[in-house]
PDB file of N, CA and C in Angstrom:
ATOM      1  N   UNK A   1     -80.540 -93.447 -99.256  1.00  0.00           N
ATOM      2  CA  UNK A   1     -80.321 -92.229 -98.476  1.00  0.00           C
ATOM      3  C   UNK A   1     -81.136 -91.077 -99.043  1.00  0.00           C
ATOM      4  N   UNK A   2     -81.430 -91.251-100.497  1.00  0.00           N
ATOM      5  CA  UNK A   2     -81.757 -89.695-100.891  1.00  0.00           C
ATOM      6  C   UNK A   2     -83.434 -90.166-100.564  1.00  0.00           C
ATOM      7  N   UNK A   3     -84.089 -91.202-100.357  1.00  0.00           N
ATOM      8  CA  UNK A   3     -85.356 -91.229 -99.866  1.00  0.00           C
ATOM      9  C   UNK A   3     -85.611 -90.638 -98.482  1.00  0.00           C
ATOM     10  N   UNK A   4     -84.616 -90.652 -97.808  1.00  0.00           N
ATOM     11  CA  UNK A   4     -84.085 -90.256 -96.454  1.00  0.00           C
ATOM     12  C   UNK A   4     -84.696 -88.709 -96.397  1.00  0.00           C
ATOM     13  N   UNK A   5     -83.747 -87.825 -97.280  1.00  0.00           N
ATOM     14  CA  UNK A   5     -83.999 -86.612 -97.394  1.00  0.00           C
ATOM     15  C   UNK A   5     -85.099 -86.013 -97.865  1.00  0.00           C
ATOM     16  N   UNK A   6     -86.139 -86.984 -98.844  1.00  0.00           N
ATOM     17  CA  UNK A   6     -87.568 -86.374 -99.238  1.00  0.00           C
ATOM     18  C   UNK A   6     -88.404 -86.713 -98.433  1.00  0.00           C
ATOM     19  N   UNK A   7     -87.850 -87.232 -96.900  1.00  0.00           N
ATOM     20  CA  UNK A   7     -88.663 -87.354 -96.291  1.00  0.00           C
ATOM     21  C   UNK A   7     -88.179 -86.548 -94.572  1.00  0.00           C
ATOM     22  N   UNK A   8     -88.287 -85.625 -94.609  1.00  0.00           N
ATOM     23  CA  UNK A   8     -87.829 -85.421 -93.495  1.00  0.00           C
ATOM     24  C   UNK A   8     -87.884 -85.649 -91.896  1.00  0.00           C
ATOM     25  N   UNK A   9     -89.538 -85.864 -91.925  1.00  0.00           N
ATOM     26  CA  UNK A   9     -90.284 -86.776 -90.924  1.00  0.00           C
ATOM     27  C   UNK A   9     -89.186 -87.595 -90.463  1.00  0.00           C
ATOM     28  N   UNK A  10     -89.038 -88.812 -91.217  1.00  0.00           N
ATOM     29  CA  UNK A  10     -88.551 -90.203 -91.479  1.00  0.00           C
ATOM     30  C   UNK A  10     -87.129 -89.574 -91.041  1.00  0.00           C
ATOM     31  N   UNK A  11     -86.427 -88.972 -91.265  1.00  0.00           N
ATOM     32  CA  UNK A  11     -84.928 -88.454 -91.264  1.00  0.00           C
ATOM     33  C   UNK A  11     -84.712 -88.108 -89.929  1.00  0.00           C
ATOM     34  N   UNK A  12     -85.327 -86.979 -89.398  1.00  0.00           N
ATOM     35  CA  UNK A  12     -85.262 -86.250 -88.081  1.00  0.00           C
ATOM     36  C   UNK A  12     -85.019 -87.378 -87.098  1.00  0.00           C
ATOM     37  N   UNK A  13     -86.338 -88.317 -87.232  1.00  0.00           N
ATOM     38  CA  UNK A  13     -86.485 -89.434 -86.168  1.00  0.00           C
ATOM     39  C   UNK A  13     -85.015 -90.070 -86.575  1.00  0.00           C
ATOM     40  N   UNK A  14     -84.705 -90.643 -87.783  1.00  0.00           N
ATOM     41  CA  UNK A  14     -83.143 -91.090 -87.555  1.00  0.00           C
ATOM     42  C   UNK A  14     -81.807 -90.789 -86.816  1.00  0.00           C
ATOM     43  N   UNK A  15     -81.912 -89.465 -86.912  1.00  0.00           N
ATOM     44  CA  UNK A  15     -81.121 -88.784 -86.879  1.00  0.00           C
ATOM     45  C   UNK A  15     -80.839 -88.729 -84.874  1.00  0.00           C
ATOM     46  N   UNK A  16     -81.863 -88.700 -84.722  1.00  0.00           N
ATOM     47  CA  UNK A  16     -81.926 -88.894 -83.294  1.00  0.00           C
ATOM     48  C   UNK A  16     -81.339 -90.207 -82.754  1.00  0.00           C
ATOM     49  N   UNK A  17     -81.796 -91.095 -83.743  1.00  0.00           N
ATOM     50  CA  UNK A  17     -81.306 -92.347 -83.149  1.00  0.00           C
ATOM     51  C   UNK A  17     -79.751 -92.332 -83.152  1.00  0.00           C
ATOM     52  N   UNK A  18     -79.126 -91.887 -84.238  1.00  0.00           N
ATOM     53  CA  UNK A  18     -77.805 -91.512 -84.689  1.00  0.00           C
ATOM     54  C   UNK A  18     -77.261 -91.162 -83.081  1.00  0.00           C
ATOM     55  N   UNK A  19     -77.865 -90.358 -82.597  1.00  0.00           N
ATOM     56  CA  UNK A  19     -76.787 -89.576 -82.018  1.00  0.00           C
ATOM     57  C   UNK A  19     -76.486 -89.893 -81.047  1.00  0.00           C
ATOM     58  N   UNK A  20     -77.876 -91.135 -80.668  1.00  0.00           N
ATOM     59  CA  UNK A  20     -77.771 -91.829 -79.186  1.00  0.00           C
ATOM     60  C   UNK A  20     -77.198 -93.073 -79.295  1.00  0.00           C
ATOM     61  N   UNK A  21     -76.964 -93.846 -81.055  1.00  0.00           N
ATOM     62  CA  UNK A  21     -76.015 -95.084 -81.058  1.00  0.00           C
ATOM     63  C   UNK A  21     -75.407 -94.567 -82.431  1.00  0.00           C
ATOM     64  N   UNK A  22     -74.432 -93.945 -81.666  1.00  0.00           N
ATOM     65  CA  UNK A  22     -73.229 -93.564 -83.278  1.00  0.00           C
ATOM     66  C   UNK A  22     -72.916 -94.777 -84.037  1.00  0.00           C
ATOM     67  N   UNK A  23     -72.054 -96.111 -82.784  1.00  0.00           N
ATOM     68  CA  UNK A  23     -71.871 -97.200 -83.468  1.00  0.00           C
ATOM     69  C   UNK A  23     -72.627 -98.062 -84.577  1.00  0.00           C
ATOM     70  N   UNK A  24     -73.987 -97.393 -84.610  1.00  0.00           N
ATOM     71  CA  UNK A  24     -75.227 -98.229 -85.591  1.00  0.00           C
ATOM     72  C   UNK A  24     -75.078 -97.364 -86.469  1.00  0.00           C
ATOM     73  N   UNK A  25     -74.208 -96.470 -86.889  1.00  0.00           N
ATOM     74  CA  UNK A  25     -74.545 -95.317 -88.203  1.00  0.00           C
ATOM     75  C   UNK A  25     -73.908 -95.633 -89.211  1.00  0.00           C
ATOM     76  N   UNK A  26     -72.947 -96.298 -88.649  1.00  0.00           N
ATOM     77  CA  UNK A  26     -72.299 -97.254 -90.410  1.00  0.00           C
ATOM     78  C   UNK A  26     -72.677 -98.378 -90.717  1.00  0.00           C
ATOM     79  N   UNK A  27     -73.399 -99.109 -89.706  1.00  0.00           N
ATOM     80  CA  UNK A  27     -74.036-100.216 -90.436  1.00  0.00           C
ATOM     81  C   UNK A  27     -75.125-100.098 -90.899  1.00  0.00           C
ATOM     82  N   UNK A  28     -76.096 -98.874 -90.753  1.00  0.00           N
ATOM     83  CA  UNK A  28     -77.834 -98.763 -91.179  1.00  0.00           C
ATOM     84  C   UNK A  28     -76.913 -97.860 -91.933  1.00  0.00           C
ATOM     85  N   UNK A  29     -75.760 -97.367 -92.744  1.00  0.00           N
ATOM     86  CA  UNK A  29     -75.894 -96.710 -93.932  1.00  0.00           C
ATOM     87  C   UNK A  29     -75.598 -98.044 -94.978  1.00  0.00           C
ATOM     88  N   UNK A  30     -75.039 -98.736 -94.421  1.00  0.00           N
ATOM     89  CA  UNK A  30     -74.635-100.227 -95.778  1.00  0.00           C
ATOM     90  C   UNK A  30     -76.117-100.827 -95.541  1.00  0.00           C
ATOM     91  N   UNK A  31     -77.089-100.643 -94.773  1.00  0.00           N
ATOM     92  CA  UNK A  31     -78.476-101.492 -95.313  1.00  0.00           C
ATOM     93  C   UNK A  31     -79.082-100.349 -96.395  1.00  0.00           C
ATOM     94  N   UNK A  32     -78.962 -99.226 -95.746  1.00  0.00           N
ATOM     95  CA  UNK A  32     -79.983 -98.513 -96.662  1.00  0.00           C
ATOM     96  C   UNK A  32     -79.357 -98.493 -98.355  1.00  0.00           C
ATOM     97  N   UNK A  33     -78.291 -98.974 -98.566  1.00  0.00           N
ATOM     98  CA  UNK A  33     -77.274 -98.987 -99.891  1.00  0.00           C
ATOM     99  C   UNK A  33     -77.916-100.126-100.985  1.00  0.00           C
ATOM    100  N   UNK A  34     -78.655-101.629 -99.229  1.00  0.00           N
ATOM    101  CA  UNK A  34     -79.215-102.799-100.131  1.00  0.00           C
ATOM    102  C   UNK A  34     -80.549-102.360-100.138  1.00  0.00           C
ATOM    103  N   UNK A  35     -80.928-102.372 -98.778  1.00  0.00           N
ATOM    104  CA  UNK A  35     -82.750-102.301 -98.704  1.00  0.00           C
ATOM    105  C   UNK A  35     -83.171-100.630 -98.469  1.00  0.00           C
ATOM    106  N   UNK A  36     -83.349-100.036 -99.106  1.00  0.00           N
ATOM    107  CA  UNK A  36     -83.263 -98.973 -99.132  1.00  0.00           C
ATOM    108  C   UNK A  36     -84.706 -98.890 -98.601  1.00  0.00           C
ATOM    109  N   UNK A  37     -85.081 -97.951 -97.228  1.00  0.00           N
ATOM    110  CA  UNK A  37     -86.060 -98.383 -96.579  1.00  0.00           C
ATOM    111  C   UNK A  37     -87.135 -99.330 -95.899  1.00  0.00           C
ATOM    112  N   UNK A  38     -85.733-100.376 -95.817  1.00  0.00           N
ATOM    113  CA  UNK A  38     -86.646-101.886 -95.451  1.00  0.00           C
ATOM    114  C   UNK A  38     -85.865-102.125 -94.070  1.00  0.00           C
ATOM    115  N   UNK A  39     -85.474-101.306 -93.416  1.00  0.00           N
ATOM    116  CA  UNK A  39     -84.543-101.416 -92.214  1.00  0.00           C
ATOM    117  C   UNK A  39     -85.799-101.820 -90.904  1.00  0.00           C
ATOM    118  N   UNK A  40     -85.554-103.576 -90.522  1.00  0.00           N
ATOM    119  CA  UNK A  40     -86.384-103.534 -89.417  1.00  0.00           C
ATOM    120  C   UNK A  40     -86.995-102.531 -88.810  1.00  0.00           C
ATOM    121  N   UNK A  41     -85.933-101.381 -88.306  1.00  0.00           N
ATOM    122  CA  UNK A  41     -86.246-100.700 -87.132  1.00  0.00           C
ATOM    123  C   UNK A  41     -87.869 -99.766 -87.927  1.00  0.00           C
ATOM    124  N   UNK A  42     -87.003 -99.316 -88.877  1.00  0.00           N
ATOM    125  CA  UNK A  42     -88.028 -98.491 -89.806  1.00  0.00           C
ATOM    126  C   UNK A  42     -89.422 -99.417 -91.087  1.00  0.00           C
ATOM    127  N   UNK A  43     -89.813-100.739 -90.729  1.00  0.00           N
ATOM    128  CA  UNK A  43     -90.147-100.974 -91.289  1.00  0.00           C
ATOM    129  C   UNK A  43     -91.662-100.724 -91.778  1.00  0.00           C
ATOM    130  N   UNK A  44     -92.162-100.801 -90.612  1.00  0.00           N
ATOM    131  CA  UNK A  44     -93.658 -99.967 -89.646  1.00  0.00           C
ATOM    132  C   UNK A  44     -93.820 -98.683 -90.891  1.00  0.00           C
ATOM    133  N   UNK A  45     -92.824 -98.019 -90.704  1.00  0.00           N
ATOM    134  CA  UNK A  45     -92.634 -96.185 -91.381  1.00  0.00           C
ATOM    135  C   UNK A  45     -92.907 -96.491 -92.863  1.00  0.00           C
ATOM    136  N   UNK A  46     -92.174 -97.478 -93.029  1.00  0.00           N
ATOM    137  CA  UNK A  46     -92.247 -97.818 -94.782  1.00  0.00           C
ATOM    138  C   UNK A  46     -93.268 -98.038 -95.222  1.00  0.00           C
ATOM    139  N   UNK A  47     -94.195 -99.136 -94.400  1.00  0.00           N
ATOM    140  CA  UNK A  47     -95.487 -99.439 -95.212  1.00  0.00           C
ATOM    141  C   UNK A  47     -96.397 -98.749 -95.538  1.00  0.00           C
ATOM    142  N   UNK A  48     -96.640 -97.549 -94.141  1.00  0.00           N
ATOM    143  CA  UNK A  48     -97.705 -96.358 -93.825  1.00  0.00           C
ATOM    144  C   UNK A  48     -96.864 -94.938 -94.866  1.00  0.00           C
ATOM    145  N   UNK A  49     -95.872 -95.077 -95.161  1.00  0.00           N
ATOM    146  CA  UNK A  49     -95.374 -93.609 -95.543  1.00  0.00           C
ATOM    147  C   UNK A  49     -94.899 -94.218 -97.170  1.00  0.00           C
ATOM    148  N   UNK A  50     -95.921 -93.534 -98.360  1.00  0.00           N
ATOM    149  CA  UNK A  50     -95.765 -94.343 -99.680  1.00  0.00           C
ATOM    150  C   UNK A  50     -94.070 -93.798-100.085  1.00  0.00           C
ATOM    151  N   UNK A  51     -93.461 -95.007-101.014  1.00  0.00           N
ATOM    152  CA  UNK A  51     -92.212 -94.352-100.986  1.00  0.00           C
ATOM    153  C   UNK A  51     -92.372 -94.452-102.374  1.00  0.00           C
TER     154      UNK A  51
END
């Protein structure tokens, strides 16, 4: 999560997704706990954006 926040780019776009599937907001917080930026959806973001 706190990679989340040094990136705000990366966050905003989440955040959007958040609001249009609430039900996905507790399960992409228990991935980001294992794979901390390896979330399919975001995986594209990870490779191009150095973490």
């Amino acid at each position: 999560m706190l990679k989340y926040i040094m990136f705000p780019g990366m966050l905003h776009c989440n955040m959007l997704k958040y609001l249009m599937f609430p039900g996905m907001l507790h399960c992409n917080m228990l991935k980001y706990i294992i794979f901390p930026g390896m979330l399919h959806c975001n995986m594209l973001k990870s490779m191009y954006a150095p973490l």
